[in-house]
Protein backbone atom coordinates (compact mmCIF):
# COMPACT_ATOMS: atom_id res chain seq x y z
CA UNK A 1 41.36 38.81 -18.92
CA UNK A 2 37.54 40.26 -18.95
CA UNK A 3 37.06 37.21 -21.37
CA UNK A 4 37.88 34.85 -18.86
CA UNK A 5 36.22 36.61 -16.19
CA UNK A 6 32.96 36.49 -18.56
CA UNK A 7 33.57 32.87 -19.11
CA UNK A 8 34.00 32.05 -15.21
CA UNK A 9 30.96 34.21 -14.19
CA UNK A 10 28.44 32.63 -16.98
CA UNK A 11 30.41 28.98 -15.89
CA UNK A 12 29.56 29.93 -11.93
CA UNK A 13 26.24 30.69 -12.82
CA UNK A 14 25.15 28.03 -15.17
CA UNK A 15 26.21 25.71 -11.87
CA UNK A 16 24.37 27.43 -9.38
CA UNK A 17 21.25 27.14 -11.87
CA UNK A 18 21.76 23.76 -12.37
CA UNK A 19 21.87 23.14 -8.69
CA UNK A 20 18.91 25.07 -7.97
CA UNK A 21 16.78 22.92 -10.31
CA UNK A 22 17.79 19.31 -10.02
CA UNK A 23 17.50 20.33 -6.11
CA UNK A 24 14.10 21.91 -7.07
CA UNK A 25 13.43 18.58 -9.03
CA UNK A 26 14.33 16.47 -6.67
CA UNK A 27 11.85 18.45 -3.65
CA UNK A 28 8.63 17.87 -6.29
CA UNK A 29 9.17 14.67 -7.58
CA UNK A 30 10.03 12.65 -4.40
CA UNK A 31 7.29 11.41 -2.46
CA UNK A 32 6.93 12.78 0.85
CA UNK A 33 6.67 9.79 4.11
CA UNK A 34 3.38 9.97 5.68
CA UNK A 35 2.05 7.38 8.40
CA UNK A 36 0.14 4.73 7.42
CA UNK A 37 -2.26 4.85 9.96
CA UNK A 38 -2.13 8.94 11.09
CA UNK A 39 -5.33 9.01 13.20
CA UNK A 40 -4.99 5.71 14.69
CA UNK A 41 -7.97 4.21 13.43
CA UNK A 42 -7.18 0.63 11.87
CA UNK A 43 -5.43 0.26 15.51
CA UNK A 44 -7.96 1.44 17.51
CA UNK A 45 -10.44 -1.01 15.40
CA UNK A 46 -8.19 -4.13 15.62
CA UNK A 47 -7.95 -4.15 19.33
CA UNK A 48 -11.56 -5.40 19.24
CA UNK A 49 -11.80 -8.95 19.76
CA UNK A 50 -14.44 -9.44 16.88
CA UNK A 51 -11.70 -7.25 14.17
CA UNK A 52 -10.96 -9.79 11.81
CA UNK A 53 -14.01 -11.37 11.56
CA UNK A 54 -16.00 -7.92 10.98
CA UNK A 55 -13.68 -7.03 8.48
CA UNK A 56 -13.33 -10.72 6.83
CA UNK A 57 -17.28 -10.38 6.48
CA UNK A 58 -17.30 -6.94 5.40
CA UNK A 59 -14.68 -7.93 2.63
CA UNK A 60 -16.65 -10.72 1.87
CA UNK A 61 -19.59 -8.99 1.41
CA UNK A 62 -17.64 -6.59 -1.69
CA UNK A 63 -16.06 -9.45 -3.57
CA UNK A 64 -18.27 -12.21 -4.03
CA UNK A 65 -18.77 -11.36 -7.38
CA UNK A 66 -15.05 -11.73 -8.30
CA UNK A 67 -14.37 -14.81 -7.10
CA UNK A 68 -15.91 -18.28 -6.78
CA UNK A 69 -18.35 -18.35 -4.35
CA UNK A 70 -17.64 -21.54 -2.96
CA UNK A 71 -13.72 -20.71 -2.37
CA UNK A 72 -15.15 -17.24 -0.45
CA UNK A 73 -11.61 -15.66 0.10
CA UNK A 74 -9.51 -18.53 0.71
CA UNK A 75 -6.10 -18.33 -0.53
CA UNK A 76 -6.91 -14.73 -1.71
CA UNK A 77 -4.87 -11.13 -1.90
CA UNK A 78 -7.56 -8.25 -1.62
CA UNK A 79 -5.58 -5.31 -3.12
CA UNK A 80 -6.63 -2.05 -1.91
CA UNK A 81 -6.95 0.98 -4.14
CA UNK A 82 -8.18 4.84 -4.40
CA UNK A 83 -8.51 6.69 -7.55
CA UNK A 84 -5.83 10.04 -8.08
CA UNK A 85 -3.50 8.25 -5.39
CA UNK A 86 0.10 8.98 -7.03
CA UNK A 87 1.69 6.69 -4.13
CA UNK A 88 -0.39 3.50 -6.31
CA UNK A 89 1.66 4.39 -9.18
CA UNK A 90 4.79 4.57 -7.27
CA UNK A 91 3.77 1.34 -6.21
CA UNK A 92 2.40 -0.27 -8.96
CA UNK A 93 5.75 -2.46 -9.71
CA UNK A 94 6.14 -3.55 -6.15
CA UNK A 95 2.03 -5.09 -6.10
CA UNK A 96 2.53 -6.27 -9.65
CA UNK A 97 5.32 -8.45 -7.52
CA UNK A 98 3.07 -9.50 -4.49
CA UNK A 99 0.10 -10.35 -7.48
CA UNK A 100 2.89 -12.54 -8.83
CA UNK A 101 4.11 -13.75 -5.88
CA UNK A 102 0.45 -15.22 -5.11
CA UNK A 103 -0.07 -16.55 -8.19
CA UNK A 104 2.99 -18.65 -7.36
CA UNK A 105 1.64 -19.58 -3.85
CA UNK A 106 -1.83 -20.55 -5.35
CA UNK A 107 -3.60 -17.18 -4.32
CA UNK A 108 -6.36 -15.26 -6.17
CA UNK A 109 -5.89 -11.74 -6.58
CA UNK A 110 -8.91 -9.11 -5.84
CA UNK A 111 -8.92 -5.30 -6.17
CA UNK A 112 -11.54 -2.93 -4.66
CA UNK A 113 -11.23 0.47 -5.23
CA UNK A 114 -12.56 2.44 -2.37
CA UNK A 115 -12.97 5.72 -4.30
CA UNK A 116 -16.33 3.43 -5.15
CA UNK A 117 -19.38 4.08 -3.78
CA UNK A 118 -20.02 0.41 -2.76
CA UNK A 119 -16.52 -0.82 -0.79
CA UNK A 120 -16.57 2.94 0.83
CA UNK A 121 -17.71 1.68 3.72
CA UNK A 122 -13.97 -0.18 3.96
CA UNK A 123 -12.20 3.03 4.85
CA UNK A 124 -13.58 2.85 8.51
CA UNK A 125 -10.64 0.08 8.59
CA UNK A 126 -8.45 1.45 5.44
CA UNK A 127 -6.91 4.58 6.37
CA UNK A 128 -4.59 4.79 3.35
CA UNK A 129 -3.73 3.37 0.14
CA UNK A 130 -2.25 1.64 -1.50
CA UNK A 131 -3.41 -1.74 1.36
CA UNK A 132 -3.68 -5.07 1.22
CA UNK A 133 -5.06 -8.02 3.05
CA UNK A 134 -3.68 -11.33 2.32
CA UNK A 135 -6.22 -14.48 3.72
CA UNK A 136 -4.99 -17.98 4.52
CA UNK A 137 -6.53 -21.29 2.98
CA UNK A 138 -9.30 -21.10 5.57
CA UNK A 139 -10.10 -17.57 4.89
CA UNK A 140 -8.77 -16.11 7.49
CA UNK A 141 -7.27 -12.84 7.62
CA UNK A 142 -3.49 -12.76 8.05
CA UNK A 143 -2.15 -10.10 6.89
CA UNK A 144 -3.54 -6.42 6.59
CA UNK A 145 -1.80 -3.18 6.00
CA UNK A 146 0.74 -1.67 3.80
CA UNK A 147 2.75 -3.68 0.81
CA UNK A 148 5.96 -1.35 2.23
CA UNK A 149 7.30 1.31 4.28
CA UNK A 150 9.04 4.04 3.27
CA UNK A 151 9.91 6.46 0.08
CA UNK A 152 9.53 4.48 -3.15
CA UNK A 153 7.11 1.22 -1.46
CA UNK A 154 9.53 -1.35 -3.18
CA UNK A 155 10.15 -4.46 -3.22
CA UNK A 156 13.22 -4.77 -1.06
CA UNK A 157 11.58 -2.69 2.25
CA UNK A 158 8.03 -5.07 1.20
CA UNK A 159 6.00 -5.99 4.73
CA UNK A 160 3.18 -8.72 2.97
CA UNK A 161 5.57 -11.16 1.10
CA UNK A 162 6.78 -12.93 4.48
CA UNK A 163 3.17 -13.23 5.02
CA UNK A 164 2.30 -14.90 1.36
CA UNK A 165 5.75 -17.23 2.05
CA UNK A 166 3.89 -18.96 4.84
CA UNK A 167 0.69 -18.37 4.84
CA UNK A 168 0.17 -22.37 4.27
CA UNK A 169 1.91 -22.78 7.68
CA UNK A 170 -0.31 -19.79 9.47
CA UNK A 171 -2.08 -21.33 12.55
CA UNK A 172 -2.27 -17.97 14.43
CA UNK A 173 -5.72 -16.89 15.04
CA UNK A 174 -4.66 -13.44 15.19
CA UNK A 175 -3.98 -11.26 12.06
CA UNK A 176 -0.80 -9.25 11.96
CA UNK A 177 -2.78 -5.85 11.41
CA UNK A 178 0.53 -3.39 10.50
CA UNK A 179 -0.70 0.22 11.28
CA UNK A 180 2.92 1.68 12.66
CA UNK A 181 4.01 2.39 9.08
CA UNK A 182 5.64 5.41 7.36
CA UNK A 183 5.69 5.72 3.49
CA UNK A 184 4.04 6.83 0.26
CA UNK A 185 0.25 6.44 1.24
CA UNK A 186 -2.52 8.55 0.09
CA UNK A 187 -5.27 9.12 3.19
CA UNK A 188 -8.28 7.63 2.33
CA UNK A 189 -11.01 10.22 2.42
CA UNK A 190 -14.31 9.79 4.78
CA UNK A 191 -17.33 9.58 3.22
């Protein structure tokens, strides 16, 4: 009897341990949700009339060096990027899709990391990454917040595809500017 009492007590045990570390597990190694936009800035900057073309220019200005000057960003996907931001890496399958996704729909691909020195002056409109900006065939911007809301920022919850899908068709002179977003996003630090 004090055998199987042993044997039930060290069985109890070994399942309350187990439960307190996959539970422990499970706490660390999920992402937490933060907002996209926390202190309202991107919104507060694109109610300005002048938004997209400020930012258009400013974008511009960072990435004429990788790609053709005489295609400025038409048809092009600016990924936006911080070094030590775990939520990229979380990410990293889901923009490997959009990159592929554009290359389908005739898009270039650009990535500016804003941990940089030079593109720094991009987190005035960037509040978190990962971000991305998606311009039509005329250059325009269309598209500019996060690739996905919520935990894991995958493919199935993804907010720019519908925008890469039809950006042919886009006649709107008005980007969609997403800032009401909740997910794995690192805040971009001010410099």
């Amino acid at each position: 009897m004090i055998d199987y009492l042993i044997k039930y007590a060290i069985h109890i045990f070994f399942t309350i341990w187990f439960i307190i570390i996959i539970s422990a597990v499970s706490t660390f190694q999920v992402p937490q949700q933060f907002e996209f936009d926390p202190e309202h800035q991107l919104e507060n900057a694109a109610l300005d009339p002048t938004f997209s073309q400020q930012f258009t220019a400013t974008v511009q200005r960072y990435t004429t060096n990788m790609i053709a000057a005489d295609s400025q960003l038409n048809n092009t996907i600016v990924h936006f990027t911080r070094e030590h931001c775990n939520c990229q890496m979380i990410a990293q399958p889901h923009i490997d899709s959009v990159i592929a996704l554009g290359v389908k729909h005739n898009f270039k691909s650009v990535t500016l990391d804003l941990s940089t020195p030079a593109p720094h002056v991009l987190q005035q409109w960037i509040p978190s990454t990962p971000a991305v900006a998606v311009f039509n065939q005329q250059g325009q911007l269309i598209y500019l917040g996060p690739y996905a809301s919520g935990y894991f920022c995958s493919e199935g919850n993804g907010l720019v595809e519908p925008f890469i899908h039809t950006a042919q068709n886009h006649t709107r002179s008005i980007a969609a500017v997403i800032t009401q977003s909740s997910g794995c996003y690192s805040q971009s630090l001010q410099y």
